[in-house]
Protein backbone atom coordinates (compact mmCIF):
# COMPACT_ATOMS: atom_id res chain seq x y z
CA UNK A 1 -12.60 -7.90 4.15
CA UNK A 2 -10.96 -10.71 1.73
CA UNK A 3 -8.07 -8.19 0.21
CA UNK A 4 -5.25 -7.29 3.24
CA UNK A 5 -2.71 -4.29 2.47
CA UNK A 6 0.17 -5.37 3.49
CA UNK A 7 1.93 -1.76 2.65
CA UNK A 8 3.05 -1.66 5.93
CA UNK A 9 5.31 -4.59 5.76
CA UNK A 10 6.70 -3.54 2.83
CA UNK A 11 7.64 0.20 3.81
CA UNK A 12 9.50 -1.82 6.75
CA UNK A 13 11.28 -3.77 4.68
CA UNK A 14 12.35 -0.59 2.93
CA UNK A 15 12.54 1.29 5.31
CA UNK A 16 10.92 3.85 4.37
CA UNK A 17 8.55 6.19 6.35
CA UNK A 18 4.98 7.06 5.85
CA UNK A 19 6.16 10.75 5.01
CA UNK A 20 8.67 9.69 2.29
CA UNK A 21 6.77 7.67 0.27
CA UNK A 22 3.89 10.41 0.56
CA UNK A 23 6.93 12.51 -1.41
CA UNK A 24 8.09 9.96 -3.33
CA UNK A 25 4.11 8.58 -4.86
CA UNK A 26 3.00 12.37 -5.00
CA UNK A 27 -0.11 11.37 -2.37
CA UNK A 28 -1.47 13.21 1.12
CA UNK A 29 -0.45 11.36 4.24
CA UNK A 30 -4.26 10.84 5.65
CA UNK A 31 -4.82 9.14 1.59
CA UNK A 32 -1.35 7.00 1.99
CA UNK A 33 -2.88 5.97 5.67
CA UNK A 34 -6.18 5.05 4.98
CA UNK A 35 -4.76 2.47 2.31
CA UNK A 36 -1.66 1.44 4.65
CA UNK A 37 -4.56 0.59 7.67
CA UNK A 38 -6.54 -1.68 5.38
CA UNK A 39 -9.70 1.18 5.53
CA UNK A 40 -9.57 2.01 1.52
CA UNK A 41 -12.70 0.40 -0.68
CA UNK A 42 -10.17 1.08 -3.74
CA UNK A 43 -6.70 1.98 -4.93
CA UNK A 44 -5.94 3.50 -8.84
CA UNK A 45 -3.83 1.47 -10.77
CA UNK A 46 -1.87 4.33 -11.13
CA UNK A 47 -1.49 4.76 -7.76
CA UNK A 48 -0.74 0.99 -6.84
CA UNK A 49 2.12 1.77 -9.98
CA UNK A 50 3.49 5.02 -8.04
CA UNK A 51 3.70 2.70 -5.04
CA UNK A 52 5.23 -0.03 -6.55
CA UNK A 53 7.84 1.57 -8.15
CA UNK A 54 8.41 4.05 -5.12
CA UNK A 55 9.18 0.04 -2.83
CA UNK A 56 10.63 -1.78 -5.66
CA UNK A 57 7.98 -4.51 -5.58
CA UNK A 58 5.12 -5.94 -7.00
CA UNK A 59 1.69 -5.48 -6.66
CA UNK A 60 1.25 -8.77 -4.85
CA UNK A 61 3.86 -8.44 -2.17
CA UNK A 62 1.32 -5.08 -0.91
CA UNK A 63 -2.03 -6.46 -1.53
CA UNK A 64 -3.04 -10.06 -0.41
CA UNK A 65 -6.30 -12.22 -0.81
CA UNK A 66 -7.78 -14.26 2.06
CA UNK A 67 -10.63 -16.37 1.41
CA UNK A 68 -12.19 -15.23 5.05
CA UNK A 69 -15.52 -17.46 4.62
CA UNK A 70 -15.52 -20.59 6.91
């Protein structure tokens, strides 16, 4: 996959855990997981704006492109 969540590093940086930001973006731990692993094929807007303002940061600083073709 060419998009990597990087919503790991930034709940580190944070530090904040899975379970509080679950609270804090109003979203079900296995949901929050699934994006934080890199296994989600999508993400609301809404929710990347929960998440963003829950971390104080920008959409780019969670999601990342990688041009993965060689």
């Amino acid at each position: 996959m060419a998009i990597i969540v990087n919503l790991d590093v930034m709940m580190a940086k944070r530090k904040m855990s899975l379970n509080e930001l679950s609270e804090k973006v109003d979203l079900t731990l296995s949901n929050l997981s699934i994006l934080k692993t890199g296994k989600a094929k999508a993400i609301r807007f809404s929710t990347l704006d929960s998440i963003c303002k829950a971390l104080d940061c920008q959409p780019g600083d969670i999601l990342e492109y990688s041009n993965d073709e060689k």
